[in-house]
PDB file of N, CA and C in Angstrom:
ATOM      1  N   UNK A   1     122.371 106.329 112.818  1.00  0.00           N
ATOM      2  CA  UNK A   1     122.675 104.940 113.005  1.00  0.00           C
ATOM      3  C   UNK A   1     122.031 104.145 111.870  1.00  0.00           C
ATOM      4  N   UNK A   2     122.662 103.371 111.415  1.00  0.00           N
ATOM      5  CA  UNK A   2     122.087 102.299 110.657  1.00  0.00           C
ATOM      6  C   UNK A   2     121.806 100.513 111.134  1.00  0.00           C
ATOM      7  N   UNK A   3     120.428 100.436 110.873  1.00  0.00           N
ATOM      8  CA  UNK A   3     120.023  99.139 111.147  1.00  0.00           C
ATOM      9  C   UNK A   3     120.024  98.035 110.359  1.00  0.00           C
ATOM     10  N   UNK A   4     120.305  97.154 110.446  1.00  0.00           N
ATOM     11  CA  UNK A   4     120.519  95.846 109.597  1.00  0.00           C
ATOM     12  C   UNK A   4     119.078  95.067 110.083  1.00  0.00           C
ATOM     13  N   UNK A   5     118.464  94.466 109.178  1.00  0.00           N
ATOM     14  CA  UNK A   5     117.862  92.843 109.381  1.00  0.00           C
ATOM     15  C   UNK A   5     118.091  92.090 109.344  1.00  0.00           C
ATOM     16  N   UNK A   6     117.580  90.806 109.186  1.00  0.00           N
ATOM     17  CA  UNK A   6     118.555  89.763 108.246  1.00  0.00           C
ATOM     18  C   UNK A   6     117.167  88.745 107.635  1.00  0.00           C
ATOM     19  N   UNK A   7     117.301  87.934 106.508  1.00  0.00           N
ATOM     20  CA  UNK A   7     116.773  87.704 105.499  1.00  0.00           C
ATOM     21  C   UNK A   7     117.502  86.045 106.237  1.00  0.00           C
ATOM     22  N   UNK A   8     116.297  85.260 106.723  1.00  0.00           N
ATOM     23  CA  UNK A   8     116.412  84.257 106.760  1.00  0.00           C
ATOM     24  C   UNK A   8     116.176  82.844 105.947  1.00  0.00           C
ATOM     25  N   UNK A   9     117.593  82.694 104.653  1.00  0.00           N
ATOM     26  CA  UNK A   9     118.179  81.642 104.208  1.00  0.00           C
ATOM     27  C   UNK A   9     117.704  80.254 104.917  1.00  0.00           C
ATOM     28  N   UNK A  10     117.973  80.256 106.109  1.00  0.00           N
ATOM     29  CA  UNK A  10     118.192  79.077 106.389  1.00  0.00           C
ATOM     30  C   UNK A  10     116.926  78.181 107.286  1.00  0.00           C
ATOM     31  N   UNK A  11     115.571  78.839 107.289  1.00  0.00           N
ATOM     32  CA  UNK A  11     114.744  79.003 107.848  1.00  0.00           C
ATOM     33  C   UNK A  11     114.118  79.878 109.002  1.00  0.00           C
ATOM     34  N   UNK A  12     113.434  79.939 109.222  1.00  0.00           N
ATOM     35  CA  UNK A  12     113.090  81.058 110.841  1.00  0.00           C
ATOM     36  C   UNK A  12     112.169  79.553 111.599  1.00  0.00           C
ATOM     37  N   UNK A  13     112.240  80.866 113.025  1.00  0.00           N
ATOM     38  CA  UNK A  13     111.555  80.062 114.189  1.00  0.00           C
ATOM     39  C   UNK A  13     111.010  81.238 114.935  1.00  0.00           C
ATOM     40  N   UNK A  14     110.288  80.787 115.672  1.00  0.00           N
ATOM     41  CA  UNK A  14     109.634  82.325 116.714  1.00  0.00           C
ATOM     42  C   UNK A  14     110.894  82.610 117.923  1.00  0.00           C
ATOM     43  N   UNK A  15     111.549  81.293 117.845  1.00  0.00           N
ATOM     44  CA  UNK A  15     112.759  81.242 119.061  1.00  0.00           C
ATOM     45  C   UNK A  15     114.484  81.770 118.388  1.00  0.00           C
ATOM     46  N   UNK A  16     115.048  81.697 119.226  1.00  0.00           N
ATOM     47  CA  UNK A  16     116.274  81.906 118.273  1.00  0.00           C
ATOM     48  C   UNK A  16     116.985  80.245 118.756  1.00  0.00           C
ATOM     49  N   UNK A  17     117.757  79.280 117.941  1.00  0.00           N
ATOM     50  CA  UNK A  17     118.178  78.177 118.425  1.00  0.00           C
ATOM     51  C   UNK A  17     117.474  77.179 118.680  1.00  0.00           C
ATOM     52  N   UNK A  18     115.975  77.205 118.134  1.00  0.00           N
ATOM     53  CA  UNK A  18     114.779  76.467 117.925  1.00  0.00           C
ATOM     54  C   UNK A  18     114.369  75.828 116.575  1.00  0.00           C
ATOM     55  N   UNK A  19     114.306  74.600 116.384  1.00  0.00           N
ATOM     56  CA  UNK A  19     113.536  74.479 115.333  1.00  0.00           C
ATOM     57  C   UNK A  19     112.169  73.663 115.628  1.00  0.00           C
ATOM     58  N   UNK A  20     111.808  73.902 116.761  1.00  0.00           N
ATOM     59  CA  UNK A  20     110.266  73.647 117.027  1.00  0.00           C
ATOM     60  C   UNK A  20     109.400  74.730 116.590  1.00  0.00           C
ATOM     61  N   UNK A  21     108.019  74.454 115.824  1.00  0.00           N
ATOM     62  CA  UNK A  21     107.626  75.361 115.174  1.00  0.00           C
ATOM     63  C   UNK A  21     108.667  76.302 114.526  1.00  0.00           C
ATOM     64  N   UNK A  22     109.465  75.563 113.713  1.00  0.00           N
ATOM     65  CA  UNK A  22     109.951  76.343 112.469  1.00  0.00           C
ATOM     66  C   UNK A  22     109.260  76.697 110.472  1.00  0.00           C
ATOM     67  N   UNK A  23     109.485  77.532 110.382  1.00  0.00           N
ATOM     68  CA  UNK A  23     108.790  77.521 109.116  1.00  0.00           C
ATOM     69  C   UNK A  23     110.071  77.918 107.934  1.00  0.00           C
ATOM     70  N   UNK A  24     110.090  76.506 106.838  1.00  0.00           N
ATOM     71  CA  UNK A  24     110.112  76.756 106.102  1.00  0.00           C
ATOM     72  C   UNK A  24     110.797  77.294 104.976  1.00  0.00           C
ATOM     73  N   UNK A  25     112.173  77.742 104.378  1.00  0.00           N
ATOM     74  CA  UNK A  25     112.972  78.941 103.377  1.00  0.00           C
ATOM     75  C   UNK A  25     111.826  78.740 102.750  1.00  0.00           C
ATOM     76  N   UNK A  26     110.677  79.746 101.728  1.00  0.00           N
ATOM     77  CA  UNK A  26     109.854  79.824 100.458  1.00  0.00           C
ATOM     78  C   UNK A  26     110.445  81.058 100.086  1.00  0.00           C
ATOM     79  N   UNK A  27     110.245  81.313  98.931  1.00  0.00           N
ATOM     80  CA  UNK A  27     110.395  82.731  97.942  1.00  0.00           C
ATOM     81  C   UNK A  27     109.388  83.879  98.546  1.00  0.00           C
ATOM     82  N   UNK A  28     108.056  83.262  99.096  1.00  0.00           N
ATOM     83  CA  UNK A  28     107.070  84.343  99.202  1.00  0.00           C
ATOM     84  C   UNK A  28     107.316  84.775 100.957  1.00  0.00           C
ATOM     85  N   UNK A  29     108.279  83.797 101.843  1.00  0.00           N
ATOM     86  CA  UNK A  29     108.584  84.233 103.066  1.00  0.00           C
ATOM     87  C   UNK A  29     109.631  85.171 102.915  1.00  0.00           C
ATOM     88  N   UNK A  30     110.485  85.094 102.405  1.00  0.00           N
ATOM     89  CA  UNK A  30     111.512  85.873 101.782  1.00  0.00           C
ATOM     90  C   UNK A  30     111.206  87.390 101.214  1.00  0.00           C
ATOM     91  N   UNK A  31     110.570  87.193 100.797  1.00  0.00           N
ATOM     92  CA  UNK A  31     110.085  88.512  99.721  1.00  0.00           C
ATOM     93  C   UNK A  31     109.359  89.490 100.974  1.00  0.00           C
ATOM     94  N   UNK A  32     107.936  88.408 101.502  1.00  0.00           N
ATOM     95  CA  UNK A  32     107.794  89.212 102.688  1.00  0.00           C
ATOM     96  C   UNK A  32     108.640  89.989 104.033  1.00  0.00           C
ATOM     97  N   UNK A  33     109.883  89.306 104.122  1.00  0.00           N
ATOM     98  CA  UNK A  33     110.843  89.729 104.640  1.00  0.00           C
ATOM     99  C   UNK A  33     111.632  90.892 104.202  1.00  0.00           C
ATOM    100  N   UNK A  34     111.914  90.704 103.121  1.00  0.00           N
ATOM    101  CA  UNK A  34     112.462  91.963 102.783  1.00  0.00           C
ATOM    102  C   UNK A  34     111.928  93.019 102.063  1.00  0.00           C
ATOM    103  N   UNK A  35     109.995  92.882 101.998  1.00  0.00           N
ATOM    104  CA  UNK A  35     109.645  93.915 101.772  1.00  0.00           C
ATOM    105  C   UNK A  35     108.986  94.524 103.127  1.00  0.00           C
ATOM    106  N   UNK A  36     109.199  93.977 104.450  1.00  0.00           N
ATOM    107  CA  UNK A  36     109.118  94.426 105.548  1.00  0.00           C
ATOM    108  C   UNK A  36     110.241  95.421 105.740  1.00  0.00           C
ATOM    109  N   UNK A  37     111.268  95.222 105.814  1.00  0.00           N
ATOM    110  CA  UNK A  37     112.995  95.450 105.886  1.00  0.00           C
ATOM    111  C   UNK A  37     112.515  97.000 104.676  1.00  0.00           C
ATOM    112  N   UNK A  38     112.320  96.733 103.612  1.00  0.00           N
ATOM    113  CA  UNK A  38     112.316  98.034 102.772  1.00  0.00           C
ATOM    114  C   UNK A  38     111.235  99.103 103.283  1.00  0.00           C
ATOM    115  N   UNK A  39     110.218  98.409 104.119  1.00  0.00           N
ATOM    116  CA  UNK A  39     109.071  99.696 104.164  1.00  0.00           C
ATOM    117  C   UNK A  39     108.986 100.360 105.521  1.00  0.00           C
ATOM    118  N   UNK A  40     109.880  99.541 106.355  1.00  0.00           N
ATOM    119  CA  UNK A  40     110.256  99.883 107.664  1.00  0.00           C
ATOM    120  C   UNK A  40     110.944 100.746 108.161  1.00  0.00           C
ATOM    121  N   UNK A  41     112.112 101.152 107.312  1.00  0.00           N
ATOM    122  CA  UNK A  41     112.953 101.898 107.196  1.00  0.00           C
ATOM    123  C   UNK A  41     114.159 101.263 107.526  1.00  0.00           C
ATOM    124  N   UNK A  42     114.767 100.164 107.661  1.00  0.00           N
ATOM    125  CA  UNK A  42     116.080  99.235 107.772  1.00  0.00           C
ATOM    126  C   UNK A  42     116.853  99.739 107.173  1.00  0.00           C
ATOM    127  N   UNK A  43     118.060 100.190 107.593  1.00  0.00           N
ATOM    128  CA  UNK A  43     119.417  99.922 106.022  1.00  0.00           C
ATOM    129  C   UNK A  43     119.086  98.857 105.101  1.00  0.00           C
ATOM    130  N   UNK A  44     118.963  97.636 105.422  1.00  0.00           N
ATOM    131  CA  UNK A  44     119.230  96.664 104.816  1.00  0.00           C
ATOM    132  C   UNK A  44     119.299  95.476 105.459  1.00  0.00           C
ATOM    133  N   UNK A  45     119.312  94.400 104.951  1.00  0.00           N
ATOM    134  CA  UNK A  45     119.364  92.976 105.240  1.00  0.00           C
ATOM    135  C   UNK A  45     120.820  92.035 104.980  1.00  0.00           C
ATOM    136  N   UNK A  46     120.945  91.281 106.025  1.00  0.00           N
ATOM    137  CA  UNK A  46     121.880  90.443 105.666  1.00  0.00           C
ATOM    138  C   UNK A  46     121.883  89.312 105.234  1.00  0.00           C
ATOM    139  N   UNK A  47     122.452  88.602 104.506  1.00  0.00           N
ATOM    140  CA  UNK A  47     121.762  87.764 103.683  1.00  0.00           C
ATOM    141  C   UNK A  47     123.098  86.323 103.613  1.00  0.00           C
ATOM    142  N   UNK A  48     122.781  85.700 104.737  1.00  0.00           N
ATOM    143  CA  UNK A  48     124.001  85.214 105.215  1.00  0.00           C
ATOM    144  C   UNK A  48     124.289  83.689 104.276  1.00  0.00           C
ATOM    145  N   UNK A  49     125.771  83.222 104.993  1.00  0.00           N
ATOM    146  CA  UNK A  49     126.562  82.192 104.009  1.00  0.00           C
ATOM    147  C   UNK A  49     126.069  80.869 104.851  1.00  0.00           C
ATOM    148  N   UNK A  50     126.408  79.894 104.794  1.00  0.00           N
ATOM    149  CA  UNK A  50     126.517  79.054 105.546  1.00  0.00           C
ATOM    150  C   UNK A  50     125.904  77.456 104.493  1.00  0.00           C
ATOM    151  N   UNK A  51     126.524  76.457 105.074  1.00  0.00           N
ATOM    152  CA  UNK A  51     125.731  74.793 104.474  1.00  0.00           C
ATOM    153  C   UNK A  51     124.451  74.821 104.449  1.00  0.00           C
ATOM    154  N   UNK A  52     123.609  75.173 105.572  1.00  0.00           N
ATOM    155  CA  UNK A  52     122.670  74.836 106.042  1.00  0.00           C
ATOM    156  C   UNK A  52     121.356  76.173 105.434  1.00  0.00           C
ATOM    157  N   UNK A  53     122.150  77.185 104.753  1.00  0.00           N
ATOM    158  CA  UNK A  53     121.498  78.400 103.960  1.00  0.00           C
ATOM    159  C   UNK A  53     120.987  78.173 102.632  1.00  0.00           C
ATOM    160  N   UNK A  54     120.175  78.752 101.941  1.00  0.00           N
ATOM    161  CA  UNK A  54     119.825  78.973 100.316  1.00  0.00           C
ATOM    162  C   UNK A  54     121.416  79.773 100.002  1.00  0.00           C
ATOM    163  N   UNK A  55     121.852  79.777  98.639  1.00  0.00           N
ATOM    164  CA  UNK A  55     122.636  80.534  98.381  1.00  0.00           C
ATOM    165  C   UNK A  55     122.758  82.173  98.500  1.00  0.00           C
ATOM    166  N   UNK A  56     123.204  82.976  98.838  1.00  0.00           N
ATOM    167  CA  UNK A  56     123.105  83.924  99.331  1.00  0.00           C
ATOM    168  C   UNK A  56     122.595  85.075  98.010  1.00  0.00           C
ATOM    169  N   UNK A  57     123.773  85.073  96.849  1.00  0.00           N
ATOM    170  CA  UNK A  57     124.001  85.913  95.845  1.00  0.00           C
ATOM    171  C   UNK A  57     122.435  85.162  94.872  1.00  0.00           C
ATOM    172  N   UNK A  58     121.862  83.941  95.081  1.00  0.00           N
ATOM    173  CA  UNK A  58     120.504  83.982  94.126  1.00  0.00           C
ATOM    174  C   UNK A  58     119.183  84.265  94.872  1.00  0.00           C
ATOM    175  N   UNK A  59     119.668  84.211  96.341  1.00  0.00           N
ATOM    176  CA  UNK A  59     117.870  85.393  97.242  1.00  0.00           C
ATOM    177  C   UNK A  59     118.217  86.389  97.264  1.00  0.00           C
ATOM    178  N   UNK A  60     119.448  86.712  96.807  1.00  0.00           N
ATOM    179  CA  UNK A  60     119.658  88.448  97.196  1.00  0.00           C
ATOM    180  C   UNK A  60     119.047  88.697  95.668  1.00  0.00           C
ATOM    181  N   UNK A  61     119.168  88.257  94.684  1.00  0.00           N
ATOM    182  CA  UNK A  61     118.961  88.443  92.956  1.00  0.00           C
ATOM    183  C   UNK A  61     117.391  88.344  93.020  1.00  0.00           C
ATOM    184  N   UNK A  62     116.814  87.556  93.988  1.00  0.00           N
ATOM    185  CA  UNK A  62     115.801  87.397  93.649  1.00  0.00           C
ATOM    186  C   UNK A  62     114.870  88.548  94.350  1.00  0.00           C
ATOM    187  N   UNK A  63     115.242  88.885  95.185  1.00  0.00           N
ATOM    188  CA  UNK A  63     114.632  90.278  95.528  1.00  0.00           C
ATOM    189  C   UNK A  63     114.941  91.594  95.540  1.00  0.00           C
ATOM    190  N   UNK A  64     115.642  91.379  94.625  1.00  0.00           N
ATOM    191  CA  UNK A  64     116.030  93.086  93.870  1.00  0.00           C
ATOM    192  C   UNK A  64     114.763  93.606  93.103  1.00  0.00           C
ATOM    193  N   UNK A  65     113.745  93.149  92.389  1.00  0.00           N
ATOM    194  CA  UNK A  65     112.650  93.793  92.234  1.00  0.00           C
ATOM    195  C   UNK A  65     111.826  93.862  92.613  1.00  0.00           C
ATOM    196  N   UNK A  66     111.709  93.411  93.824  1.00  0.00           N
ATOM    197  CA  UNK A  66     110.548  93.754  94.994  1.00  0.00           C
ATOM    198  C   UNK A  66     110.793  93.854  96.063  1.00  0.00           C
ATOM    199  N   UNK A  67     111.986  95.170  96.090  1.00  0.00           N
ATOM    200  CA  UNK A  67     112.435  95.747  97.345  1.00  0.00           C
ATOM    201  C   UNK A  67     112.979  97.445  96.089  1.00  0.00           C
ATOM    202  N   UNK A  68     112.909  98.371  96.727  1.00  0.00           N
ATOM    203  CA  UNK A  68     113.490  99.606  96.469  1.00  0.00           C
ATOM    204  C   UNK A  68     114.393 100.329  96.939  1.00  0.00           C
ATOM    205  N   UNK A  69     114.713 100.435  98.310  1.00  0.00           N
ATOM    206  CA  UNK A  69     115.562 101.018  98.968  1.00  0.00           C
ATOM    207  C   UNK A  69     116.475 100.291  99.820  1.00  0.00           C
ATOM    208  N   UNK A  70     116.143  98.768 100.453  1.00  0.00           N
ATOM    209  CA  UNK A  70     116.899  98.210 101.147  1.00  0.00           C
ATOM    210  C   UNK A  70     118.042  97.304 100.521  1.00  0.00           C
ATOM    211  N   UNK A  71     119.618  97.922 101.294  1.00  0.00           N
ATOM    212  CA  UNK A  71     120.588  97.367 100.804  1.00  0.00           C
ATOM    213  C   UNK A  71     120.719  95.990 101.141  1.00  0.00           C
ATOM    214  N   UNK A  72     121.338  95.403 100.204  1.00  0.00           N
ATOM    215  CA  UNK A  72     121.686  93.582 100.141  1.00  0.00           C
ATOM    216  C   UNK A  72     123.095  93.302 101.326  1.00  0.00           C
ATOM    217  N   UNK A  73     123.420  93.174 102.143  1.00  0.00           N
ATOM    218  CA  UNK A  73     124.391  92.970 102.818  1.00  0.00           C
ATOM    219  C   UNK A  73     124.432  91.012 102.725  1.00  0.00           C
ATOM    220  N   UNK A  74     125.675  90.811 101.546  1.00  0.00           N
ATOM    221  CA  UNK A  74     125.616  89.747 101.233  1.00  0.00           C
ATOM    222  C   UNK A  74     127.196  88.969 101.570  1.00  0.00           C
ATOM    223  N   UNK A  75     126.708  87.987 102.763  1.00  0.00           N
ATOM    224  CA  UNK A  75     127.803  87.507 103.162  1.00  0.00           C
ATOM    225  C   UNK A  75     128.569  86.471 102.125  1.00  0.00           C
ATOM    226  N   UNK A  76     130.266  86.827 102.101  1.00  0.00           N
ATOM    227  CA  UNK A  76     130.789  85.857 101.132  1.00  0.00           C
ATOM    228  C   UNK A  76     131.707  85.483 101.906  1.00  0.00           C
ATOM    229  N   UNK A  77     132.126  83.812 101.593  1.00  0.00           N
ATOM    230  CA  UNK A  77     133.448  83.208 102.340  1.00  0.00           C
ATOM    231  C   UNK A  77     134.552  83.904 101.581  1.00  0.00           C
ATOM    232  N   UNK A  78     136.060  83.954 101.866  1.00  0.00           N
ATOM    233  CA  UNK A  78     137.118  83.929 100.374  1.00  0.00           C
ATOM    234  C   UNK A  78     137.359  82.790 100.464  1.00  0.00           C
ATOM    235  N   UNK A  79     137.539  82.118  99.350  1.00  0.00           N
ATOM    236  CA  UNK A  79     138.132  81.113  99.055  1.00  0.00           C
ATOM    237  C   UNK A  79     137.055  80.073  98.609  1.00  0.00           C
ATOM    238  N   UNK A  80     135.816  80.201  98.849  1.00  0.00           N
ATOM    239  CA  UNK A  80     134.393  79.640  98.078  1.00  0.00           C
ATOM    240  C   UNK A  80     134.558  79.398  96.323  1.00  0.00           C
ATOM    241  N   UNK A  81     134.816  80.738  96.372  1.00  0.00           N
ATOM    242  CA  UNK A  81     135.115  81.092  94.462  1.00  0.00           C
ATOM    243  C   UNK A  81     136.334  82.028  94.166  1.00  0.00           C
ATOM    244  N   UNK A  82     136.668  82.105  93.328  1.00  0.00           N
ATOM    245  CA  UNK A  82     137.652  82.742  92.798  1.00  0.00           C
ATOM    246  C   UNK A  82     137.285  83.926  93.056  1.00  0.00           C
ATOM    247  N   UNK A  83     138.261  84.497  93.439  1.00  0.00           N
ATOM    248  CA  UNK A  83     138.034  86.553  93.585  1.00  0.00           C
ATOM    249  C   UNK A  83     137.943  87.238  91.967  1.00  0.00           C
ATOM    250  N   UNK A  84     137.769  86.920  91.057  1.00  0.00           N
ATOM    251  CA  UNK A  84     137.375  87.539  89.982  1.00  0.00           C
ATOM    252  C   UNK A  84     136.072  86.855  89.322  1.00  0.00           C
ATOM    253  N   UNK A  85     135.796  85.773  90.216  1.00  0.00           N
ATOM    254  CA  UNK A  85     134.566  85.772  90.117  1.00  0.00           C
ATOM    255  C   UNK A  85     133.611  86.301  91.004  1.00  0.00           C
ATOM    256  N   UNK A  86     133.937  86.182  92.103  1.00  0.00           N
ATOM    257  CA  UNK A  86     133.508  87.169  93.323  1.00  0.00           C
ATOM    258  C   UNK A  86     132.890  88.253  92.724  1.00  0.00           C
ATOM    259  N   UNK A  87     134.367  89.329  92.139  1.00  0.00           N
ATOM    260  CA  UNK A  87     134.436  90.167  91.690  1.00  0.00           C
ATOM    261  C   UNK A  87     133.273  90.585  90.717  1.00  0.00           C
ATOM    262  N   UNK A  88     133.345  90.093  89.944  1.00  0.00           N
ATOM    263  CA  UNK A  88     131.991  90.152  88.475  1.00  0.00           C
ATOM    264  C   UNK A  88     130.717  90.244  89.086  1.00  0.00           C
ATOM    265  N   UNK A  89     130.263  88.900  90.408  1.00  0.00           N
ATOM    266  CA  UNK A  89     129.294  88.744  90.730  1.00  0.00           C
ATOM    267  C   UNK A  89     128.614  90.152  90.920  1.00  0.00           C
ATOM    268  N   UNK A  90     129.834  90.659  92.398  1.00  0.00           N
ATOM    269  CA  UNK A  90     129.682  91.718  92.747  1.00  0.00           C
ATOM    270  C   UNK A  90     129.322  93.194  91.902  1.00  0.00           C
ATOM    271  N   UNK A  91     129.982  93.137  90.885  1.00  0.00           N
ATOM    272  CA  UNK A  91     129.824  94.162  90.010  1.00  0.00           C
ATOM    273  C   UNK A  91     128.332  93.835  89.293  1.00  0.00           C
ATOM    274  N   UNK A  92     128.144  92.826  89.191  1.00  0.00           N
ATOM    275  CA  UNK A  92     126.787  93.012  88.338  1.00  0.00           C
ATOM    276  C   UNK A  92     125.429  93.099  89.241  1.00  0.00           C
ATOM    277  N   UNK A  93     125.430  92.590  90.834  1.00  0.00           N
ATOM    278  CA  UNK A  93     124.927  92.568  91.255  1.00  0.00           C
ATOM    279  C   UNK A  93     124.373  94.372  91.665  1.00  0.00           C
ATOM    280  N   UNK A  94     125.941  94.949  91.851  1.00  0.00           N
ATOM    281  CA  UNK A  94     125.587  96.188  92.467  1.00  0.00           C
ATOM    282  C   UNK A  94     124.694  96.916  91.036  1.00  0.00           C
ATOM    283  N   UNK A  95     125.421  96.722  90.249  1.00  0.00           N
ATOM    284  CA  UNK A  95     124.492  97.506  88.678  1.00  0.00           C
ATOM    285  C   UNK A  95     122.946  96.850  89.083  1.00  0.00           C
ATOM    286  N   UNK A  96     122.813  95.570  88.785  1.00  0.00           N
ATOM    287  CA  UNK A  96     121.410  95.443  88.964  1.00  0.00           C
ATOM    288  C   UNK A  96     120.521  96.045  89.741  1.00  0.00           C
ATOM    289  N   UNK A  97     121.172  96.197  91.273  1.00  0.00           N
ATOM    290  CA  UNK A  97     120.516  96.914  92.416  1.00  0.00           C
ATOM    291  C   UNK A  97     120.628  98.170  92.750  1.00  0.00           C
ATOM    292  N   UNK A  98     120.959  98.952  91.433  1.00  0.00           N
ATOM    293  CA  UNK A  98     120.901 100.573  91.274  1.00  0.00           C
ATOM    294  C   UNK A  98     121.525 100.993  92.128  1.00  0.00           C
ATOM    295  N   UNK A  99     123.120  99.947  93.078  1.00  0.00           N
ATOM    296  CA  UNK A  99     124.397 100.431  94.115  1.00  0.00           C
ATOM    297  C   UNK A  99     123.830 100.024  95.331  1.00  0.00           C
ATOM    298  N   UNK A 100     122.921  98.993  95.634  1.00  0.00           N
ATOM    299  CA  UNK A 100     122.554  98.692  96.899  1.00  0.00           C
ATOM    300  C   UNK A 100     123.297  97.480  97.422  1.00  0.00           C
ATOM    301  N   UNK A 101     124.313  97.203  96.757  1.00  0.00           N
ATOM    302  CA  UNK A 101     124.969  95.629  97.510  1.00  0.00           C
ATOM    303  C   UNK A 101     126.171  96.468  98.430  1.00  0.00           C
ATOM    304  N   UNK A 102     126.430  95.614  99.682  1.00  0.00           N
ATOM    305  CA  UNK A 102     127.486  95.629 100.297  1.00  0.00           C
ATOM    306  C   UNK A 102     127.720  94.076 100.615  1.00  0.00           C
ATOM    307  N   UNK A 103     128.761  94.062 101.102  1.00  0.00           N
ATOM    308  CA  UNK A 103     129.520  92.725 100.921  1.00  0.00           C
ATOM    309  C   UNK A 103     130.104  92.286 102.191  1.00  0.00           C
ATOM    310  N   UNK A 104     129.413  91.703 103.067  1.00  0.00           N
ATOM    311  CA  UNK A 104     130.458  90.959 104.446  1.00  0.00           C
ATOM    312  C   UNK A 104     130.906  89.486 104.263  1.00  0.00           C
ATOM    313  N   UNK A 105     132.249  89.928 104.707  1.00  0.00           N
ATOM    314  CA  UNK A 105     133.301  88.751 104.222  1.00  0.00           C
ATOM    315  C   UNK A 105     133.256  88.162 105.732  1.00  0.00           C
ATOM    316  N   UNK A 106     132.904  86.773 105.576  1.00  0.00           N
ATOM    317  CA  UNK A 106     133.197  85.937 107.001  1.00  0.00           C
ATOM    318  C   UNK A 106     134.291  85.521 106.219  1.00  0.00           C
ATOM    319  N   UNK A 107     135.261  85.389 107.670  1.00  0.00           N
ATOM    320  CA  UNK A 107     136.635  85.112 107.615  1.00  0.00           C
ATOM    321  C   UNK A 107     136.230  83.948 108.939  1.00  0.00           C
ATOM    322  N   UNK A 108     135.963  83.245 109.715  1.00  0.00           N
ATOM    323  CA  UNK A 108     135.563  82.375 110.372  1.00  0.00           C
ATOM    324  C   UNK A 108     134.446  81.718 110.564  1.00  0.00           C
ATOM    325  N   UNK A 109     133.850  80.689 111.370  1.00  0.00           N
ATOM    326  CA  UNK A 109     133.147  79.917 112.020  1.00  0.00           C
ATOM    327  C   UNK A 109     133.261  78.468 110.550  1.00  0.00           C
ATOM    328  N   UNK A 110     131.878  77.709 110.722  1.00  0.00           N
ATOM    329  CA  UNK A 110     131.954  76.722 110.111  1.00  0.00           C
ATOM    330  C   UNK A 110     132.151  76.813 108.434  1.00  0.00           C
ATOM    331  N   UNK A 111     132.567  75.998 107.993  1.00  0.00           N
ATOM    332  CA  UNK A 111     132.692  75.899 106.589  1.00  0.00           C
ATOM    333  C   UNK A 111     131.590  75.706 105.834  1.00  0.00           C
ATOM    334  N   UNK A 112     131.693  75.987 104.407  1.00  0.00           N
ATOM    335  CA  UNK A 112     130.609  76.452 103.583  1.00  0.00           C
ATOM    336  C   UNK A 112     129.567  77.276 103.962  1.00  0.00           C
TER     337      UNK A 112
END
């Protein structure tokens, strides 16, 4: 079986649907996150889309060198960007991450 995490963009809370005592998107909460996710043994993290998120494809970039084994599961809308830009992203991303990107396409809920 494979386990997913997820790499919270858009802040965390100790609750789910809480932002009482919420903390924060930083780079160094992030990093700690997904060097939890890499030493834990996770597949990987998801690294979701949304308005209310950091961009997905520049926290996933940003912790490609301080993570080793855990894959990027990086949510993309279609229709955000052009599919050959998509495309490129994707391709350079996976080179950078020595083949660790996968790619979930939301096809619903809110926009951006």
């Amino acid at each position: 079986m494979k386990v997913f995490w997820f790499i919270p963009t858009h802040g965390d809370s100790r609750y789910l649907g809480v932002t009482t005592g919420g903390r924060a998107v930083t780079y160094h909460y992030l990093k700690q996150v997904a060097q939890a996710v890499d030493q834990l043994g996770y597949t990987g993290a998801l690294l979701p889309t949304g308005r209310s998120c950091e961009d997905a494809w520049v926290a996933a970039s940003s912790l490609i060198p301080v993570t080793s084994k855990m894959k990027f599961l990086v949510a993309v809308r279609p229709g955000i960007m052009s599919p050959s830009q998509a495309a490129r992203m994707a391709a350079t991303f996976d080179r950078l991450s020595e083949g660790r990107l996968l790619i979930n396409v939301v096809t619903g809920g809110g926009s951006g």
